[in-house]
PDB file of N, CA and C in Angstrom:
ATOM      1  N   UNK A   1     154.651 158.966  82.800  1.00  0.00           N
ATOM      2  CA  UNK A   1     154.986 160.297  82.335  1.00  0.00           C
ATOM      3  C   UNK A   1     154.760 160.402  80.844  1.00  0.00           C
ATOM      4  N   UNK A   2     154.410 161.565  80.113  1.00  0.00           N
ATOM      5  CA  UNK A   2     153.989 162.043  78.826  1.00  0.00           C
ATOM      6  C   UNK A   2     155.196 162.696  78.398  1.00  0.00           C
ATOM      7  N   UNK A   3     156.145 162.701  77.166  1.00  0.00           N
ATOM      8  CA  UNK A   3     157.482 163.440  77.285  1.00  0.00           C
ATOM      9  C   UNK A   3     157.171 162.816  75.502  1.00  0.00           C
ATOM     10  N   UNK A   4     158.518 163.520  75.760  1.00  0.00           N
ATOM     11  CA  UNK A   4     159.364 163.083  74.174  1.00  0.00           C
ATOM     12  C   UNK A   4     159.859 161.893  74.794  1.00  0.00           C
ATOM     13  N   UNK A   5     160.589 161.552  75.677  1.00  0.00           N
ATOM     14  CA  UNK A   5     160.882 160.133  75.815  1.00  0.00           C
ATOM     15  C   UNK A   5     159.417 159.134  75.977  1.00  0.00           C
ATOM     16  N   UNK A   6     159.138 159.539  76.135  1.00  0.00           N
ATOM     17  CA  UNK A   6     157.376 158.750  75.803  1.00  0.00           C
ATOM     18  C   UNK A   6     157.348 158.781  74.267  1.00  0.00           C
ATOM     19  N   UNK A   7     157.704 159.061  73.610  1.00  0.00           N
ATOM     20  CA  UNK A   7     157.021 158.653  72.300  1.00  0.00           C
ATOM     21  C   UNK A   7     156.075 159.934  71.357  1.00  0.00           C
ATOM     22  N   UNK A   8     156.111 161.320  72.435  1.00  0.00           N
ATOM     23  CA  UNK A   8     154.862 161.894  71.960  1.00  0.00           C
ATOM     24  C   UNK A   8     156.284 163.186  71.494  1.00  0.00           C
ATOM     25  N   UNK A   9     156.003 163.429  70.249  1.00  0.00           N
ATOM     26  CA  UNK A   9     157.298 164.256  69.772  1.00  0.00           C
ATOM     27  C   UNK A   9     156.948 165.853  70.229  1.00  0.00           C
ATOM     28  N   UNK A  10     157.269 166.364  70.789  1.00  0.00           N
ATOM     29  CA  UNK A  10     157.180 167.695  71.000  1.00  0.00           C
ATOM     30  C   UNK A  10     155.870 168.122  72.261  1.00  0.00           C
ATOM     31  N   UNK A  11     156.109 167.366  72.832  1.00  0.00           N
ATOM     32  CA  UNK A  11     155.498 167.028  74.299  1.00  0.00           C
ATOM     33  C   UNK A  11     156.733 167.573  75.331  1.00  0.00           C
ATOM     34  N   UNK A  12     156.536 168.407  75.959  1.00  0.00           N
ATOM     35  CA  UNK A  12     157.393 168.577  77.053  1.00  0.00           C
ATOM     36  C   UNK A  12     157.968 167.337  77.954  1.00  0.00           C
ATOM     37  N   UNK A  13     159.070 167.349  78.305  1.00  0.00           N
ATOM     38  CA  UNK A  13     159.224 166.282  79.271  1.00  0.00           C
ATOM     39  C   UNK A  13     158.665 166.646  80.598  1.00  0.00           C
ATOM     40  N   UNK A  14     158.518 165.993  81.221  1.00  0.00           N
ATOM     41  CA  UNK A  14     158.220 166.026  82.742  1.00  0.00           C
ATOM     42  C   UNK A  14     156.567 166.563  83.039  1.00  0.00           C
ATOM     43  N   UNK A  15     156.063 166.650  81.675  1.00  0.00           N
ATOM     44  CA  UNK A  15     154.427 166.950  82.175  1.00  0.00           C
ATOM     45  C   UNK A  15     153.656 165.586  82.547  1.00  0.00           C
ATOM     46  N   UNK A  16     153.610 165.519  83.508  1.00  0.00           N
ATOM     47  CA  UNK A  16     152.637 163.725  83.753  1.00  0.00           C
ATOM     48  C   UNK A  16     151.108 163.812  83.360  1.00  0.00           C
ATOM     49  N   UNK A  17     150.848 162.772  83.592  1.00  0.00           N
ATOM     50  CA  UNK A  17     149.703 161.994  83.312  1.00  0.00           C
ATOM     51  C   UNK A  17     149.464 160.859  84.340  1.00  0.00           C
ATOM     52  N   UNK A  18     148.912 160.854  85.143  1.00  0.00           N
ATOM     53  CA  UNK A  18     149.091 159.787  85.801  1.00  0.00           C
ATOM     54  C   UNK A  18     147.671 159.256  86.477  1.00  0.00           C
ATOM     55  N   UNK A  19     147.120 158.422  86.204  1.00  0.00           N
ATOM     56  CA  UNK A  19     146.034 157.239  87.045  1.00  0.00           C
ATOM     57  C   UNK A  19     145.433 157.341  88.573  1.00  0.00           C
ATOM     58  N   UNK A  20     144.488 158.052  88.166  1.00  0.00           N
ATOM     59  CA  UNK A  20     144.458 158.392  89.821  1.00  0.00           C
ATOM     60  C   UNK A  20     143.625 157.536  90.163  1.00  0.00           C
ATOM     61  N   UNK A  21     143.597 156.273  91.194  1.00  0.00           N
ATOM     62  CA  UNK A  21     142.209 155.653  91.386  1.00  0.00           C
ATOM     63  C   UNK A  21     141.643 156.667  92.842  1.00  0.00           C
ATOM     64  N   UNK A  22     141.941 157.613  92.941  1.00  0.00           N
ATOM     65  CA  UNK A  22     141.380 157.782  94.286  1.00  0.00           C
ATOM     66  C   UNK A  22     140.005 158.562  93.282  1.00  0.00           C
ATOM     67  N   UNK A  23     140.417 159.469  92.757  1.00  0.00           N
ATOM     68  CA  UNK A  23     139.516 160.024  92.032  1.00  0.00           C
ATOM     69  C   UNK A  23     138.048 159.363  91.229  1.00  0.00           C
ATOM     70  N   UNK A  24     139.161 158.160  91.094  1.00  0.00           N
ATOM     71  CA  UNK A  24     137.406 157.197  90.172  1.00  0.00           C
ATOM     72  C   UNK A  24     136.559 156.458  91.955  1.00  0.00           C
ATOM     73  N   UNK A  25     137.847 156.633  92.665  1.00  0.00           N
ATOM     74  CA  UNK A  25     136.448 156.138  93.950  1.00  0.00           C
ATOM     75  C   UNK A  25     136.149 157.090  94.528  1.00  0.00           C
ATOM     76  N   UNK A  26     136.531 158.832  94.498  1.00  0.00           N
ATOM     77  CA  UNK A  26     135.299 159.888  94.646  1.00  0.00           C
ATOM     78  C   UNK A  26     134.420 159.912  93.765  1.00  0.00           C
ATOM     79  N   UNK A  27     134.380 159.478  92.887  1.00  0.00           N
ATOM     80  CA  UNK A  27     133.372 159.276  91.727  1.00  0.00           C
ATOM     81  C   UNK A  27     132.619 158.532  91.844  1.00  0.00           C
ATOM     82  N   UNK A  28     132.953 157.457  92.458  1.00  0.00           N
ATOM     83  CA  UNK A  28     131.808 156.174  92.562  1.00  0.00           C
ATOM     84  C   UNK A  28     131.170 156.767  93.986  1.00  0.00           C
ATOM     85  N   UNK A  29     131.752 156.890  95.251  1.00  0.00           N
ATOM     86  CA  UNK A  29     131.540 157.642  96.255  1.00  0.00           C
ATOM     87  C   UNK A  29     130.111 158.658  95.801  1.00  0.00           C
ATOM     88  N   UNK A  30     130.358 160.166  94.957  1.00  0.00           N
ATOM     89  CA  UNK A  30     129.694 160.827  94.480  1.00  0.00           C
ATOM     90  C   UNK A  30     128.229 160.318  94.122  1.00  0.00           C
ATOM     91  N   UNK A  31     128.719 159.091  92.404  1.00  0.00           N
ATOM     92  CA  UNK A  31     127.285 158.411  92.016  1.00  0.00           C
ATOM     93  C   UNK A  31     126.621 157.953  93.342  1.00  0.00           C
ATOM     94  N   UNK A  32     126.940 157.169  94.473  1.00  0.00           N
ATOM     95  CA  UNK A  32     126.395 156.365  95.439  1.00  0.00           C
ATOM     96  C   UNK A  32     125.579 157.486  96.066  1.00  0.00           C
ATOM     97  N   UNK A  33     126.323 158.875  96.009  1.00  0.00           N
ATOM     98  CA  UNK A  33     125.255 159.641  97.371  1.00  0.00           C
ATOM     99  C   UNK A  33     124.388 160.229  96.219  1.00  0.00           C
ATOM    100  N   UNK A  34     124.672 160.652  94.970  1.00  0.00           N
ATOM    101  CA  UNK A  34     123.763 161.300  94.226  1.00  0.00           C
ATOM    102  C   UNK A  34     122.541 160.557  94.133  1.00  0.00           C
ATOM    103  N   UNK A  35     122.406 158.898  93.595  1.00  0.00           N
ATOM    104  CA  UNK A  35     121.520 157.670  93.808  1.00  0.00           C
ATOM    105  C   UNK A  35     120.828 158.281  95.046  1.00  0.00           C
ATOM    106  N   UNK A  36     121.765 158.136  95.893  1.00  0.00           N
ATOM    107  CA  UNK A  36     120.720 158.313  97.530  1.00  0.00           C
ATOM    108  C   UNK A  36     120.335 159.453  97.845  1.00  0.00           C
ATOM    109  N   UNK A  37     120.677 160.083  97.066  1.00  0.00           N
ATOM    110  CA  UNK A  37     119.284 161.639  97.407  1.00  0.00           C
ATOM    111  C   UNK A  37     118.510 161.402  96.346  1.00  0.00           C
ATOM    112  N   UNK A  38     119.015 161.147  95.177  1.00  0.00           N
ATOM    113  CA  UNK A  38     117.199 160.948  93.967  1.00  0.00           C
ATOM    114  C   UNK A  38     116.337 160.068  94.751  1.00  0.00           C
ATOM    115  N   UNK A  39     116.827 159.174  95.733  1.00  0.00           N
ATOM    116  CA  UNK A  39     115.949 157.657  96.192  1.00  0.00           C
ATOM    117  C   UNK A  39     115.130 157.977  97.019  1.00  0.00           C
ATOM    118  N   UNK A  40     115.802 159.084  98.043  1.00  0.00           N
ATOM    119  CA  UNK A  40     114.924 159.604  99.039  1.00  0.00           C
ATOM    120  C   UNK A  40     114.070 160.746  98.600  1.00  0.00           C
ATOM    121  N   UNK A  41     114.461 161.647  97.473  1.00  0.00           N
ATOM    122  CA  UNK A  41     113.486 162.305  96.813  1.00  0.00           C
ATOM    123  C   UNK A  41     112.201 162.333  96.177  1.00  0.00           C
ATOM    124  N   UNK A  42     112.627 160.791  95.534  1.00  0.00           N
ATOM    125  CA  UNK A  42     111.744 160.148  95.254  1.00  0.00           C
ATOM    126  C   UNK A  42     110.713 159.542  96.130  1.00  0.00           C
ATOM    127  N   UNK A  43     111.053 159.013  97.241  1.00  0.00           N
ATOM    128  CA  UNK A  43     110.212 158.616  98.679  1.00  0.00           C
ATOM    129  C   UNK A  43     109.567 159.533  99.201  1.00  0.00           C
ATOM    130  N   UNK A  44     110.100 160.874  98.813  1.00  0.00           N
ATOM    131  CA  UNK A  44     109.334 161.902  99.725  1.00  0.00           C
ATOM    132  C   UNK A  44     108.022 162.086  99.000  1.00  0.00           C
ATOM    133  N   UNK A  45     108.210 162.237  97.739  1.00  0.00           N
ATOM    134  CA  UNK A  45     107.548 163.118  96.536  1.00  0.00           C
ATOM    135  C   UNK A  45     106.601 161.908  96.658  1.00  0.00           C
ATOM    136  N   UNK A  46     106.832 160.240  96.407  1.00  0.00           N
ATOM    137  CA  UNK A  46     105.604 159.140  96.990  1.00  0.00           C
ATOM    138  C   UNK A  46     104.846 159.248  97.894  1.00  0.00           C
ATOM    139  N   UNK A  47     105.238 159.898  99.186  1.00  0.00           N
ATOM    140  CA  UNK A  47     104.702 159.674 100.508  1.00  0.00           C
ATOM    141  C   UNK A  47     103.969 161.464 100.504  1.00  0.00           C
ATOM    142  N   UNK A  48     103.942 162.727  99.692  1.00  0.00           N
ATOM    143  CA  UNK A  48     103.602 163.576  99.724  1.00  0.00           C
ATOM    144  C   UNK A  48     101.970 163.524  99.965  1.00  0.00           C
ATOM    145  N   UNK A  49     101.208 162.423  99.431  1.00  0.00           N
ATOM    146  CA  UNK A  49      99.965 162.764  99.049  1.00  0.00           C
ATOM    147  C   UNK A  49      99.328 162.381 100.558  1.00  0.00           C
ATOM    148  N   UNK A  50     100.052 161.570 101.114  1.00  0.00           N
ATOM    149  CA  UNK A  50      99.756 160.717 102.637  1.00  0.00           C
ATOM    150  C   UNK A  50      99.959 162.164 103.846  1.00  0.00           C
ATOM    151  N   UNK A  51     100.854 163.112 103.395  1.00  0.00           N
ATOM    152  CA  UNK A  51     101.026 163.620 104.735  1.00  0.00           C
ATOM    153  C   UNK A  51     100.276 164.794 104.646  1.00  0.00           C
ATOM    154  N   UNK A  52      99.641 164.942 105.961  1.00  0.00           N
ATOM    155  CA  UNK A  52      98.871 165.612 106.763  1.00  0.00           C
ATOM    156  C   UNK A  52      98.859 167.605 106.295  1.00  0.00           C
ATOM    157  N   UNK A  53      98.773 168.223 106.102  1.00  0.00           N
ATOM    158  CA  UNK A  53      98.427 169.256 105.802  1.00  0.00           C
ATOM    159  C   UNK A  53      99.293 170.285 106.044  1.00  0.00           C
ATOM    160  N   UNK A  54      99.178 170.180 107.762  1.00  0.00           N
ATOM    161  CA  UNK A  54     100.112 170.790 108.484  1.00  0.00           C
ATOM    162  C   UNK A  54     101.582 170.382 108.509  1.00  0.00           C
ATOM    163  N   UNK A  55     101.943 169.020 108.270  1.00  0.00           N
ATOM    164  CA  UNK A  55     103.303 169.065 107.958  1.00  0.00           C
ATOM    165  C   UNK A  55     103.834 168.577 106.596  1.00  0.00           C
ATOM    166  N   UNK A  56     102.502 169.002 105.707  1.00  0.00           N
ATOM    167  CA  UNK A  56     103.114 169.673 103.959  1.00  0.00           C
ATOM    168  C   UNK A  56     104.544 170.423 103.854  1.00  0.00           C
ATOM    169  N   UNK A  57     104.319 171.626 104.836  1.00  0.00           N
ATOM    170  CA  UNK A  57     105.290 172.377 104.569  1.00  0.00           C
ATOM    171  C   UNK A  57     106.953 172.032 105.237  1.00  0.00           C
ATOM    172  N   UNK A  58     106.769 170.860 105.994  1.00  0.00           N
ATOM    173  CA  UNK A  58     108.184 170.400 106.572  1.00  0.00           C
ATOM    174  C   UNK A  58     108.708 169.129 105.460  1.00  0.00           C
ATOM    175  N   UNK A  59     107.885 168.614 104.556  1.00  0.00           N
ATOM    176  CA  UNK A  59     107.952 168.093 103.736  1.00  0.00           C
ATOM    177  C   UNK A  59     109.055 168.430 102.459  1.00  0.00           C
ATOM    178  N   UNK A  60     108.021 169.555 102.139  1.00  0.00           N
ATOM    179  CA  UNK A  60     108.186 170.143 101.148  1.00  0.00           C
ATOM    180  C   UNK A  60     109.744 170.993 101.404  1.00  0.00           C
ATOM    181  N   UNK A  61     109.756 171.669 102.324  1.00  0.00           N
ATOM    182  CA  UNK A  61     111.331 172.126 103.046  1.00  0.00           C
ATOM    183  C   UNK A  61     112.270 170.933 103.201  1.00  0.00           C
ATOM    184  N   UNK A  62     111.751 169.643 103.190  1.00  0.00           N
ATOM    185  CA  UNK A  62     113.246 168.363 103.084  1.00  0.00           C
ATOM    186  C   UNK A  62     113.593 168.287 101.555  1.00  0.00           C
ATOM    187  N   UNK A  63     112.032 168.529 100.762  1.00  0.00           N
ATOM    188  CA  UNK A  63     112.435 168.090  99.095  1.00  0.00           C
ATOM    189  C   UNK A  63     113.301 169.268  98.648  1.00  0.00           C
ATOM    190  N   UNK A  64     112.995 170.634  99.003  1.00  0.00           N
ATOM    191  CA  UNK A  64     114.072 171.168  98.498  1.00  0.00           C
ATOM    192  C   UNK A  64     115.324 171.597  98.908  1.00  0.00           C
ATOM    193  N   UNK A  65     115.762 170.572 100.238  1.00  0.00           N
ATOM    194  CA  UNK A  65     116.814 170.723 100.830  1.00  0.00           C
ATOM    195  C   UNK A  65     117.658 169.037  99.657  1.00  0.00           C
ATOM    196  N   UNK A  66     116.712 168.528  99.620  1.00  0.00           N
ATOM    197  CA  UNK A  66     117.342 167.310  98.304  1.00  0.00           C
ATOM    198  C   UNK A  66     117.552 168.010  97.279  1.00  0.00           C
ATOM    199  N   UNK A  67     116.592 168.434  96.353  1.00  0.00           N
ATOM    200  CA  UNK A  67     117.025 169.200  95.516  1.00  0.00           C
ATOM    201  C   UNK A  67     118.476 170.100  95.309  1.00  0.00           C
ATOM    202  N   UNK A  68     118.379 170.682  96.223  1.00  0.00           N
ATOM    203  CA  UNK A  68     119.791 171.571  96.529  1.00  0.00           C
ATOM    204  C   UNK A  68     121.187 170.965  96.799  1.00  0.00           C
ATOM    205  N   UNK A  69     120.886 169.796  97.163  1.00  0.00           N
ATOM    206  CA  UNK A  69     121.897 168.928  97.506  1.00  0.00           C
ATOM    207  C   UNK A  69     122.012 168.236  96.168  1.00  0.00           C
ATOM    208  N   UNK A  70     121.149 167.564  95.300  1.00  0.00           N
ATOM    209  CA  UNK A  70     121.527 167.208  94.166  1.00  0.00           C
ATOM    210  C   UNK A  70     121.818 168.252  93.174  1.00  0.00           C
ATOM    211  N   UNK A  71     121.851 169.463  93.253  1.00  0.00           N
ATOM    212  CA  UNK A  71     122.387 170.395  92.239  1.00  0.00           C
ATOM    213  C   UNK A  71     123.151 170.749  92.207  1.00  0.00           C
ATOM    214  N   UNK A  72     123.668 170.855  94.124  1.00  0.00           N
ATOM    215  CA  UNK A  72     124.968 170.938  94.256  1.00  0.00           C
ATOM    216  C   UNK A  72     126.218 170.478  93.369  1.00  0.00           C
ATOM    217  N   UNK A  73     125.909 168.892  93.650  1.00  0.00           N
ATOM    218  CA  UNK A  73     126.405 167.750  93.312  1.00  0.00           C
ATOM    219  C   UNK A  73     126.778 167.598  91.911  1.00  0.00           C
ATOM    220  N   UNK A  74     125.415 167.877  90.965  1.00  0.00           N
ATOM    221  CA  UNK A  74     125.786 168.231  89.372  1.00  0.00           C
ATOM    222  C   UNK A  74     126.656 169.137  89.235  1.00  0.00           C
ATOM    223  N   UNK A  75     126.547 170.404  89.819  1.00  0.00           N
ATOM    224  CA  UNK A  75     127.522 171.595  89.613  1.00  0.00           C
ATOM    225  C   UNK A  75     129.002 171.349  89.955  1.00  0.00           C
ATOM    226  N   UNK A  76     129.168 170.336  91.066  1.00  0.00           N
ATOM    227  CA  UNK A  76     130.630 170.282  91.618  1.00  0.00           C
ATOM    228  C   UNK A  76     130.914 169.502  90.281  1.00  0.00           C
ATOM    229  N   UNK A  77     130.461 168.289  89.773  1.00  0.00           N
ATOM    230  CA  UNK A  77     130.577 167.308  88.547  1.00  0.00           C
ATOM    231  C   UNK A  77     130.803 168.227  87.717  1.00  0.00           C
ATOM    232  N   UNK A  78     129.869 169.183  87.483  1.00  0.00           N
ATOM    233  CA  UNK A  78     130.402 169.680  85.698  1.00  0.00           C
ATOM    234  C   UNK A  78     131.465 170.965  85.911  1.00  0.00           C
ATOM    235  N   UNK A  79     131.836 171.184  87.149  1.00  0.00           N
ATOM    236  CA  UNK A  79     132.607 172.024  87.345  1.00  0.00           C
ATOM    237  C   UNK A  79     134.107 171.132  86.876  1.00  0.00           C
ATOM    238  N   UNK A  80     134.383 170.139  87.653  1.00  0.00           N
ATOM    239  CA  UNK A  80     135.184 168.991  87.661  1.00  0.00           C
ATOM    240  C   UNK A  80     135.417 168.358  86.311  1.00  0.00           C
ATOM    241  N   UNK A  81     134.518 168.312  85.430  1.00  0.00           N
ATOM    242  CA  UNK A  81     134.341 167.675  84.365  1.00  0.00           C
ATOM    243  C   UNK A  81     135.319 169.250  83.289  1.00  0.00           C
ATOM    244  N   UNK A  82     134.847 170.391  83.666  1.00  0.00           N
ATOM    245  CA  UNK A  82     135.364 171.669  82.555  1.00  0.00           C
ATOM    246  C   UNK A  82     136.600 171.676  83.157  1.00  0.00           C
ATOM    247  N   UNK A  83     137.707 171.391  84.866  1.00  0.00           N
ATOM    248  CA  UNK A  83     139.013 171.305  84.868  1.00  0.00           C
ATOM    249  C   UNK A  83     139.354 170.014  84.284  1.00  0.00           C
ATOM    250  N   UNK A  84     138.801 169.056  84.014  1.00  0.00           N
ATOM    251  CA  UNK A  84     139.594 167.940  83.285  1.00  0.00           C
ATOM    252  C   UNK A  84     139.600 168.298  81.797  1.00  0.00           C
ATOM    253  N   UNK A  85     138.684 168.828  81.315  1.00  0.00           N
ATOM    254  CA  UNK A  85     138.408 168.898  80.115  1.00  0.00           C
ATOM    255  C   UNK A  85     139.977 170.000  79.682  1.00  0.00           C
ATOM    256  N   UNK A  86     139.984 171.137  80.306  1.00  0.00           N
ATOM    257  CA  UNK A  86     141.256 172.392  80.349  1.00  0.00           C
ATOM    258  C   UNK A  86     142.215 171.228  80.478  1.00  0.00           C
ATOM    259  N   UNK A  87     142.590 170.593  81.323  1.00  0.00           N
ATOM    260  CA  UNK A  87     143.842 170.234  81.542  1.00  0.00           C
ATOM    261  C   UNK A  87     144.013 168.742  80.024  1.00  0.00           C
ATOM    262  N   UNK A  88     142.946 168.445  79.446  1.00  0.00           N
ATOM    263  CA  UNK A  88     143.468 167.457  78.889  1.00  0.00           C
ATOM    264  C   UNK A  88     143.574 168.414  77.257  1.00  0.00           C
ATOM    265  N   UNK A  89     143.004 169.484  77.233  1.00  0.00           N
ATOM    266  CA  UNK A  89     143.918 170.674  76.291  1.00  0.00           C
ATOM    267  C   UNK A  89     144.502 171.086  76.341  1.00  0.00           C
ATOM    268  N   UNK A  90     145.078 171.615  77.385  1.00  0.00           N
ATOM    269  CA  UNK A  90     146.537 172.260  77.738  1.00  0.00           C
ATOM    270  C   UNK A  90     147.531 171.118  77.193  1.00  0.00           C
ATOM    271  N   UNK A  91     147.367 169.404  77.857  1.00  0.00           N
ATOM    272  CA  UNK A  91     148.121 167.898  77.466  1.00  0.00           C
ATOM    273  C   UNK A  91     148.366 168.318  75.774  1.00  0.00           C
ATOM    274  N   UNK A  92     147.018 168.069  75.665  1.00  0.00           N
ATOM    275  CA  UNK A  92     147.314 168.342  73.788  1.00  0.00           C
ATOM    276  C   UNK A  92     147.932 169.560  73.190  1.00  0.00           C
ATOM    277  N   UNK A  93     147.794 170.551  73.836  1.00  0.00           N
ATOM    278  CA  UNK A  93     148.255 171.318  72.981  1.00  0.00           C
ATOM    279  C   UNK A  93     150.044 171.337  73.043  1.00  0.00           C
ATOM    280  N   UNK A  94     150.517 170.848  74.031  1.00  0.00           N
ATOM    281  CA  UNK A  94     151.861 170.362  74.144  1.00  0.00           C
ATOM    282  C   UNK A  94     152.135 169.208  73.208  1.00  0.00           C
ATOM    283  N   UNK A  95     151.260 168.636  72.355  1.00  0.00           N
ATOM    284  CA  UNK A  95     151.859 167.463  71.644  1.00  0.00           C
ATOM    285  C   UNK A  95     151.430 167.650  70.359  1.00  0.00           C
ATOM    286  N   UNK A  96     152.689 167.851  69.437  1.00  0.00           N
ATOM    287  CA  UNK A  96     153.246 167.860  68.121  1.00  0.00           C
ATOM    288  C   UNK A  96     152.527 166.678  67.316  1.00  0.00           C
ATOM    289  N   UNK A  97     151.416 166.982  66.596  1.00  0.00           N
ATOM    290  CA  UNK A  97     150.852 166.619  65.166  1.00  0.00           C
ATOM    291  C   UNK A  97     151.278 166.491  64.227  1.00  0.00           C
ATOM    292  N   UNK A  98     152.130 167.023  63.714  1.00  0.00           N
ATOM    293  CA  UNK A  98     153.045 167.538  62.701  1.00  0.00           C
ATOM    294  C   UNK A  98     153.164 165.655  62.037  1.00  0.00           C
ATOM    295  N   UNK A  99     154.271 164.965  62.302  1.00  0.00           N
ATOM    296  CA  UNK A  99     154.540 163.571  62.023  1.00  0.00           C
ATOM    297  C   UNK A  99     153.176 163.146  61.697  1.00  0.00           C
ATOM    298  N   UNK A 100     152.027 162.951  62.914  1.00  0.00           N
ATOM    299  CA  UNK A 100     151.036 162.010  62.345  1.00  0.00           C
ATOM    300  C   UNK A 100     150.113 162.880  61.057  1.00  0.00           C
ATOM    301  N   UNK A 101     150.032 163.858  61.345  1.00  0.00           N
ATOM    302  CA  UNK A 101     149.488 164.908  60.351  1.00  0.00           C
ATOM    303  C   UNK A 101     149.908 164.627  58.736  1.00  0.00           C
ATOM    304  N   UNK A 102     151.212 164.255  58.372  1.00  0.00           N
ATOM    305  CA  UNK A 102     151.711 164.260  57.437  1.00  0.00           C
ATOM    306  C   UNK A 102     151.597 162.669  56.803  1.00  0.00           C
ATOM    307  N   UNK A 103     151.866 161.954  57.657  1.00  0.00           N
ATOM    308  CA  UNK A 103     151.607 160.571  57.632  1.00  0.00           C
ATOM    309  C   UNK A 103     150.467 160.439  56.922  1.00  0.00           C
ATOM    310  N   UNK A 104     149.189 161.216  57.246  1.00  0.00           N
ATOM    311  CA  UNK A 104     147.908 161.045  57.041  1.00  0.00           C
ATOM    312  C   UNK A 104     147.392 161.573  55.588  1.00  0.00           C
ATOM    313  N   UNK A 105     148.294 162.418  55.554  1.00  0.00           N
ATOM    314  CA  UNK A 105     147.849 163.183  54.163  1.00  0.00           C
ATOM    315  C   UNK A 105     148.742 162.301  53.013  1.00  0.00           C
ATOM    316  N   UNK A 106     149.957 161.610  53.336  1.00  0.00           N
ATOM    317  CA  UNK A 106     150.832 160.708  52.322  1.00  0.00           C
ATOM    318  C   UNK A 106     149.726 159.488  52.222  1.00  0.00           C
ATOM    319  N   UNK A 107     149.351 158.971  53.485  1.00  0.00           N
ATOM    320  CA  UNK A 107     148.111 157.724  53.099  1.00  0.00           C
ATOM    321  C   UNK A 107     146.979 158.184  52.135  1.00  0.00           C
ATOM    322  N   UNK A 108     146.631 159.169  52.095  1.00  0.00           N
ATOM    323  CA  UNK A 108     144.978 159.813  51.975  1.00  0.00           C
ATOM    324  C   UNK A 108     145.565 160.047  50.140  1.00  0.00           C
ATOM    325  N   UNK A 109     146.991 160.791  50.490  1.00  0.00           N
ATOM    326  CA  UNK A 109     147.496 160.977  48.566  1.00  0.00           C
ATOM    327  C   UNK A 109     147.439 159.590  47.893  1.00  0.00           C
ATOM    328  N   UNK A 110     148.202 158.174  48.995  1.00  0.00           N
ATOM    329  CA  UNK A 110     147.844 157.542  47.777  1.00  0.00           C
ATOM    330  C   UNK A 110     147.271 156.734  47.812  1.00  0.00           C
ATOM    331  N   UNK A 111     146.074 156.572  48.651  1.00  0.00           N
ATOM    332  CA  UNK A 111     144.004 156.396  48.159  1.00  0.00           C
ATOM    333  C   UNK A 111     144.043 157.077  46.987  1.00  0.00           C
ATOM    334  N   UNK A 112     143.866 158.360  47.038  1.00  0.00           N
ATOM    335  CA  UNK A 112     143.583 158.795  45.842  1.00  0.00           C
ATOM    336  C   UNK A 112     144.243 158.740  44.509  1.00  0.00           C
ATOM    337  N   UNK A 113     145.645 158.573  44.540  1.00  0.00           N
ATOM    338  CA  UNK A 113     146.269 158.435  43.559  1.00  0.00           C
ATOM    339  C   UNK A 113     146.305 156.539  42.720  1.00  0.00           C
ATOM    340  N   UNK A 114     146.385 155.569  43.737  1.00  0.00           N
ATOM    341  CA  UNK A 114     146.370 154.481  43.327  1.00  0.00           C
ATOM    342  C   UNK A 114     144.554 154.156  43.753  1.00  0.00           C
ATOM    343  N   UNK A 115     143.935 154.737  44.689  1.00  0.00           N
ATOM    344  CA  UNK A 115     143.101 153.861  44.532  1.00  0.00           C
ATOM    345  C   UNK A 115     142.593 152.692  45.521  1.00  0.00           C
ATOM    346  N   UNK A 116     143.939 152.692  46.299  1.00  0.00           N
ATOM    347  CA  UNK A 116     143.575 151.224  47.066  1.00  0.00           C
ATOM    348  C   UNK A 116     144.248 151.727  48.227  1.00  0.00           C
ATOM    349  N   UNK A 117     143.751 151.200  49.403  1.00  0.00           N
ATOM    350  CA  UNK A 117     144.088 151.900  50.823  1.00  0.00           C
ATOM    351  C   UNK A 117     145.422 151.212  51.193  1.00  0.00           C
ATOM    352  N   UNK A 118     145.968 152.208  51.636  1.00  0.00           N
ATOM    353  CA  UNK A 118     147.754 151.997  52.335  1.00  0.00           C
ATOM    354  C   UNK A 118     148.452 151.853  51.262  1.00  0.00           C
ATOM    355  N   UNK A 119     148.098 151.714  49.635  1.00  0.00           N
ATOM    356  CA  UNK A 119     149.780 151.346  48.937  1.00  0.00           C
ATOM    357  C   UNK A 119     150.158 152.325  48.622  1.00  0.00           C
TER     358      UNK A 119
END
């Protein structure tokens, strides 16, 4: 959990944070099938010059049934990628700067004032 009893000052209590491994193995899941449609895309687009005339066009109707399936796939990702991105701003914007903020500017005054970092 992320709280003021966590350490983070002006963090709501009870907003979590929590480790999802299911999520990093839809992810690996995801990379594995995305791999396996570029692989077979790639096989098709190799084997294009070999096939026959007449079934060009059943060909060509699998590559852009891959295609579609790998764009899918990007889109669900960067869709997925802009709710993590929201939710890990919403996290921050619940947590109080203020302390380290000030901290930073007393270090940074006296660099400049003495000269030498941290005294």
């Amino acid at each position: 959990m992320v709280g003021t009893s966590a350490g983070l000052l002006g963090a709501k209590d009870g907003v979590g944070m929590v480790y999802s491994p299911r999520r990093m193995e839809d992810r690996g899941r995801q990379q594995d099938d995305l791999e396996e449609n570029v692989g077979e895309l790639e096989k098709l687009t190799d084997s294009l010059d070999d096939v026959p005339e007449d079934e060009l066009v059943g060909a060509l109707n699998e590559a852009v049934g891959l295609l579609a399936e790998i764009n899918s796939d990007i889109e669900g990702r960067l869709n997925t990628a802009g709710d993590e991105s929201r939710e890990i701003g919403d996290l921050l914007g619940q947590v109080d700067f203020g302390p380290f903020d000030e901290a930073m500017e007393n270090h940074e005054h006296r660099e400049r004032t003495t000269g030498e970092p941290g005294t």
